[in-house]
Protein backbone atom coordinates (compact mmCIF):
# COMPACT_ATOMS: atom_id res chain seq x y z
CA UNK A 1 2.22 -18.21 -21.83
CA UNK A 2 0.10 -14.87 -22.69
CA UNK A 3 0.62 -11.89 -21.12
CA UNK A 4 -2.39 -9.55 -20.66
CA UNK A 5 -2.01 -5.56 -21.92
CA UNK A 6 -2.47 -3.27 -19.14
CA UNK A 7 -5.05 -0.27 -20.25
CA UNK A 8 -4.36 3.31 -19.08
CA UNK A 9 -6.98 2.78 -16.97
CA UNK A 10 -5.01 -0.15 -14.89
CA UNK A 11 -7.49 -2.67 -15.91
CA UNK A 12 -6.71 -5.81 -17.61
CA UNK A 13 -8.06 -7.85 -20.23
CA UNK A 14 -10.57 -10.49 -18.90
CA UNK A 15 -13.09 -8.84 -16.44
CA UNK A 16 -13.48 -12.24 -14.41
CA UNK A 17 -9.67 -11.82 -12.59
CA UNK A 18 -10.39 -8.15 -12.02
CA UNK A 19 -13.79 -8.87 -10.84
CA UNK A 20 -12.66 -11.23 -7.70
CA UNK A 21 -10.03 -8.70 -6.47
CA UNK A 22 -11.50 -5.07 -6.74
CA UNK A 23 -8.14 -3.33 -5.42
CA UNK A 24 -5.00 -4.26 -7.81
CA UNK A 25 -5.17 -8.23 -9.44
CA UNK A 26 -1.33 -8.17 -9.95
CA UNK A 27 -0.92 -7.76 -5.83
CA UNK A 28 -2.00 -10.10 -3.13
CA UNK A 29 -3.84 -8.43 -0.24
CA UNK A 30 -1.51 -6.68 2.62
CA UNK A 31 -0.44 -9.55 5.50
CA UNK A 32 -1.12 -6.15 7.78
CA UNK A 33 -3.25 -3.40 7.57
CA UNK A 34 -2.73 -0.62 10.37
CA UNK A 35 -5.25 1.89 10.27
CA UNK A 36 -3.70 5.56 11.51
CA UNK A 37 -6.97 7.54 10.53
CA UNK A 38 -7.40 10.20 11.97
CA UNK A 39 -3.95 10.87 13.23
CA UNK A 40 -1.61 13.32 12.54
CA UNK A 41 1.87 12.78 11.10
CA UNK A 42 4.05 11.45 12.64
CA UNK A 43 2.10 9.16 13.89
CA UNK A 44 0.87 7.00 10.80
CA UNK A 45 4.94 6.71 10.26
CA UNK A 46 5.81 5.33 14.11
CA UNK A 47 3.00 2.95 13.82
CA UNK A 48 4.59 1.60 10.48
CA UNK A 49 7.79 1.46 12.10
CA UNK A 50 6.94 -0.05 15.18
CA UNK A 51 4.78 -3.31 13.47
CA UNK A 52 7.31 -3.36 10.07
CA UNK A 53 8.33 -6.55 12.01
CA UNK A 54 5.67 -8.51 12.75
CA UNK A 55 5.63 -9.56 8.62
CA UNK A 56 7.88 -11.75 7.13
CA UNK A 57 10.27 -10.36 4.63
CA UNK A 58 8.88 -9.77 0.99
CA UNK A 59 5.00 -9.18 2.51
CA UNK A 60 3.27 -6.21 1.89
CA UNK A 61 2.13 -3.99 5.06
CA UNK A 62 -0.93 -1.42 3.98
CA UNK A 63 -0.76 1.70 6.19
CA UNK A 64 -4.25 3.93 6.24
CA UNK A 65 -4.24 7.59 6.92
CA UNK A 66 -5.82 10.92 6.17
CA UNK A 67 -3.69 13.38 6.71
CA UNK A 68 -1.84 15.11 4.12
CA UNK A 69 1.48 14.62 5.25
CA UNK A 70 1.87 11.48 5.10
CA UNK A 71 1.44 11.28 0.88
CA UNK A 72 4.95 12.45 1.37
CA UNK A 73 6.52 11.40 4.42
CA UNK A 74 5.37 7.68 4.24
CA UNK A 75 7.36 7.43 0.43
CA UNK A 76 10.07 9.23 2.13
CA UNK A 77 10.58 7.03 5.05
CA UNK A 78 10.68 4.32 2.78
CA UNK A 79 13.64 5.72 0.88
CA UNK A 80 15.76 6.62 4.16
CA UNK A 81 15.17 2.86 5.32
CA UNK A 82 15.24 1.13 2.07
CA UNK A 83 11.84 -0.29 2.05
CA UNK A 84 10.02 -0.49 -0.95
CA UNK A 85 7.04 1.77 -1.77
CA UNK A 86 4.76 -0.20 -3.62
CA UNK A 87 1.84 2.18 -4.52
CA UNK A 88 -0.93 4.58 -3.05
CA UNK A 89 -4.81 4.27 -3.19
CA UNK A 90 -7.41 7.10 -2.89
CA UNK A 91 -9.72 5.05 0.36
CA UNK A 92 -13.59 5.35 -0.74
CA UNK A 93 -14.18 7.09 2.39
CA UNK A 94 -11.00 9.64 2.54
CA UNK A 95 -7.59 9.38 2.60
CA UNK A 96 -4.93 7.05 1.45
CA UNK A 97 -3.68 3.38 1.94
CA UNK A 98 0.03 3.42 1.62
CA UNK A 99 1.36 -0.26 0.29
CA UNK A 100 4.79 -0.64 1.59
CA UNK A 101 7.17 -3.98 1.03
CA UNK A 102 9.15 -5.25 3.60
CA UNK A 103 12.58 -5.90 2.20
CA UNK A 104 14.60 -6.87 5.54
């Protein structure tokens, strides 16, 4: 088996893998995607916890939101309720997509 380099950049070697998945090619795309745009904190973080649920354990949930808050309070509440933070994105458009693993 060959493992690929990762670049600084977070691109890997062999375009055609990156090519077919423009977000991250080592994660598979949320299971749910719960768009809090526009809303103020704390609301991105009650819509998280109210739908954590509805994936199965191990899935990824992908919360969207603009406001500024929630850069820190979304890796925060993930810390006081032991999920795991997986990364942040900068959306096209404005704002952030949170990735956050389900762990129970």
């Amino acid at each position: 088996m060959r493992f690929r380099s990762r670049a600084k950049n977070g691109s890997r070697d062999g375009a055609d893998s990156a090519a077919q998945q423009p977000a991250v090619p080592d994660e598979p795309p949320p299971a749910l995607v719960i768009d809090a745009l526009g809303r103020k904190c704390p609301i991105p973080i009650i819509m998280l916890a109210e739908r954590l649920r509805e994936v199965p354990v191990g899935d990824v949930i992908a919360v969207l939101a603009d406001d500024v808050a929630a850069r820190t309070d979304i890796p925060a509440w993930c810390r006081m309720k032991s999920q795991d933070f997986v990364r942040e994105e900068t959306l096209p458009h404005g704002g952030w997509g949170f990735h956050i693993r389900r762990t129970y």
